[in-house]
C-alpha atoms as a PDB file:
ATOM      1  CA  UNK A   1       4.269  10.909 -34.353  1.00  0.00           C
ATOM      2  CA  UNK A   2       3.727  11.237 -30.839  1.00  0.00           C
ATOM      3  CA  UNK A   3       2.525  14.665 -28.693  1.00  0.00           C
ATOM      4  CA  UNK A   4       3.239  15.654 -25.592  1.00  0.00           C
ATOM      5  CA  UNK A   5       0.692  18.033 -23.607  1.00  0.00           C
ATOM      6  CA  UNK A   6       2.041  20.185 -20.445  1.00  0.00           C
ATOM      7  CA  UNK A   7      -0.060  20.353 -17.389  1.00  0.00           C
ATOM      8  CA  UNK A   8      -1.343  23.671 -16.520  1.00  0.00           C
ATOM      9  CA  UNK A   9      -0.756  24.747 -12.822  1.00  0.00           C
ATOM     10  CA  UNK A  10      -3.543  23.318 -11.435  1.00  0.00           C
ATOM     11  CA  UNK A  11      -3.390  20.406 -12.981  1.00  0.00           C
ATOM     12  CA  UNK A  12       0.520  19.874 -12.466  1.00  0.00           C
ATOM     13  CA  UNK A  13      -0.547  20.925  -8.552  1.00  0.00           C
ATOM     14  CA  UNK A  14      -3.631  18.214  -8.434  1.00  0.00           C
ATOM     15  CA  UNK A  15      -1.062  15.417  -9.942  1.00  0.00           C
ATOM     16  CA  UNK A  16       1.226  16.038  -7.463  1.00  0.00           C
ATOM     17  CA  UNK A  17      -0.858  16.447  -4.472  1.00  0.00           C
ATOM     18  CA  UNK A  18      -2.763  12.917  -5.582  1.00  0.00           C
ATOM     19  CA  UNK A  19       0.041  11.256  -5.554  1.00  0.00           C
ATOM     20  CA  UNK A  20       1.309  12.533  -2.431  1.00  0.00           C
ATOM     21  CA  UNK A  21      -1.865  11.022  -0.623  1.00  0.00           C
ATOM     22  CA  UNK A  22      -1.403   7.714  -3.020  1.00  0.00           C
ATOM     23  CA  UNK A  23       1.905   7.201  -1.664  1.00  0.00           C
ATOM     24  CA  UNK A  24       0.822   8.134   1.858  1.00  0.00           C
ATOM     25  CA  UNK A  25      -1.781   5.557   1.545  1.00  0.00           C
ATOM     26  CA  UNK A  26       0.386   2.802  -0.021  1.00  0.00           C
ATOM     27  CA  UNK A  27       2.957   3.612   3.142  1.00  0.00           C
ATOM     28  CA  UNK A  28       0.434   3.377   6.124  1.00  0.00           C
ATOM     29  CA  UNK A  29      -1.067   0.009   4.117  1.00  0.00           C
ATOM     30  CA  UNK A  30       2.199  -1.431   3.745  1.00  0.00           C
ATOM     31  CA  UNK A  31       3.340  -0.671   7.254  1.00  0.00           C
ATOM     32  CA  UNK A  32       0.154  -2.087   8.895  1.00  0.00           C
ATOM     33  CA  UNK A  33       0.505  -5.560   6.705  1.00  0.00           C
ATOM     34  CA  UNK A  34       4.457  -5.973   7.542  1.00  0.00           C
ATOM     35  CA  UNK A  35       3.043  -5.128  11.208  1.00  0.00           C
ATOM     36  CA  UNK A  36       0.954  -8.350  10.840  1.00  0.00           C
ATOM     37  CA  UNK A  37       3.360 -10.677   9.159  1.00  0.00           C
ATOM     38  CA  UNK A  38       4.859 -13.370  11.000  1.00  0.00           C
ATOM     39  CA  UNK A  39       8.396 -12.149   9.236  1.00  0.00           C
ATOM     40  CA  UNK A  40       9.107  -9.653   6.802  1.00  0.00           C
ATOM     41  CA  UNK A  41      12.698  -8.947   4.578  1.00  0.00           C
ATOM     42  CA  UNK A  42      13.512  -6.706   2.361  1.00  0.00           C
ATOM     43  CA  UNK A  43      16.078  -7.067  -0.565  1.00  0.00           C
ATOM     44  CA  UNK A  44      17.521  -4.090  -1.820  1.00  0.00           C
ATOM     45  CA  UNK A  45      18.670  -5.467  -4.370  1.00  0.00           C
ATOM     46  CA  UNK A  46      15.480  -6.157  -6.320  1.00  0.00           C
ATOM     47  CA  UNK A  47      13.401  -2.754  -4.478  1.00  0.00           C
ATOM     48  CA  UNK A  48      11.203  -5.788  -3.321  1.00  0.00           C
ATOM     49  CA  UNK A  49       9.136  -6.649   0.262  1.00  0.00           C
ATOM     50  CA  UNK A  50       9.239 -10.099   0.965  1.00  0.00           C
ATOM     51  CA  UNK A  51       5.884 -10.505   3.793  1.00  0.00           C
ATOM     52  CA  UNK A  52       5.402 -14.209   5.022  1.00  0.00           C
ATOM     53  CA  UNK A  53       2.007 -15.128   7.191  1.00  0.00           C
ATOM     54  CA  UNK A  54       1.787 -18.067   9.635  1.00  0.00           C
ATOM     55  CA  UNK A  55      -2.053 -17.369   9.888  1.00  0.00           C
ATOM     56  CA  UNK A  56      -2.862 -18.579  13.626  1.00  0.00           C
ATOM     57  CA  UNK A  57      -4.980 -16.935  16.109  1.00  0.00           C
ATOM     58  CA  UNK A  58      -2.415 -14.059  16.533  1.00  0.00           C
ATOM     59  CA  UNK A  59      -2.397 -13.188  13.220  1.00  0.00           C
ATOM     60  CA  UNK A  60      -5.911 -13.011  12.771  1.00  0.00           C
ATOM     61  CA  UNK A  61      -6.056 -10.436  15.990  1.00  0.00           C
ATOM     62  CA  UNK A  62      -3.250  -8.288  14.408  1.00  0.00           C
ATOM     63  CA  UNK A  63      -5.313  -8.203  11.269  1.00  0.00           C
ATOM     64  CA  UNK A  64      -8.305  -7.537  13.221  1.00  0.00           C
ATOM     65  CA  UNK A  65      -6.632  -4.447  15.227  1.00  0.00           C
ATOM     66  CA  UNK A  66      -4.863  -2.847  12.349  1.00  0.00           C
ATOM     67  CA  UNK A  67      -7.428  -3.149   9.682  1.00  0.00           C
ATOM     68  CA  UNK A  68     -10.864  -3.304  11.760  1.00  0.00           C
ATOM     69  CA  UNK A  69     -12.749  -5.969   9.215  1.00  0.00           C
ATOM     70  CA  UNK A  70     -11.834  -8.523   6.239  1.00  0.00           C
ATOM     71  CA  UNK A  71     -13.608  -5.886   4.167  1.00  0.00           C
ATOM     72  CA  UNK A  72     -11.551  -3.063   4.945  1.00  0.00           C
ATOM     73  CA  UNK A  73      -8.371  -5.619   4.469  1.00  0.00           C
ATOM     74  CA  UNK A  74     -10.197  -7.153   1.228  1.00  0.00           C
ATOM     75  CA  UNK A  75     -10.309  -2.992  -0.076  1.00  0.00           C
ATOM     76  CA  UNK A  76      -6.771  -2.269   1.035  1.00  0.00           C
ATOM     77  CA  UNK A  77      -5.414  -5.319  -1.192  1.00  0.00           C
ATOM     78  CA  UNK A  78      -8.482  -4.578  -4.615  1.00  0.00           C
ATOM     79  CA  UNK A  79      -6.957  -0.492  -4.360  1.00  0.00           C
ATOM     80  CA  UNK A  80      -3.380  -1.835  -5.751  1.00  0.00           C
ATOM     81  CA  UNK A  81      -5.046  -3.614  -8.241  1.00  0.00           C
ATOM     82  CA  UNK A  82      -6.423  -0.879 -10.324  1.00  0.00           C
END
């Protein structure tokens, strides 16, 4: 038997404004790692990204500008994982 519970207002309104600043999030972090790719594609077909890295100096200075520190980078890639 399975139960479904509506969400109140507030709770319908929290939902949707967390998402809202999940998918904001996931947008700005996704733009800032294609920005540092050596080539990026995406297929339509399959909804999917496709980044690819030729990690050389240049790379390491795009990382560097757009994410500040390997930590901040390391905590961008560990907040998908949850």
């Amino acid at each position: 038997m399975t139960i479904f519970k509506g969400l109140s207002i507030e709770e319908a309104s929290k939902e949707t404004n967390q998402r809202a600043e999940l998918t904001t999030k996931i947008s700005s972090s996704i733009d800032k790692l294609r920005k540092c790719s050596t080539a990026h594609y995406y297929d339509s077909d399959t909804d999917s990204l496709l980044l690819d890295y030729w990690v050389n100096k240049a790379t390491r200075e795009a990382f560097t500008y757009h994410f500040g520190d390997a930590l901040t980078l390391f905590q961008t890639f560990k907040s998908y994982l949850r």
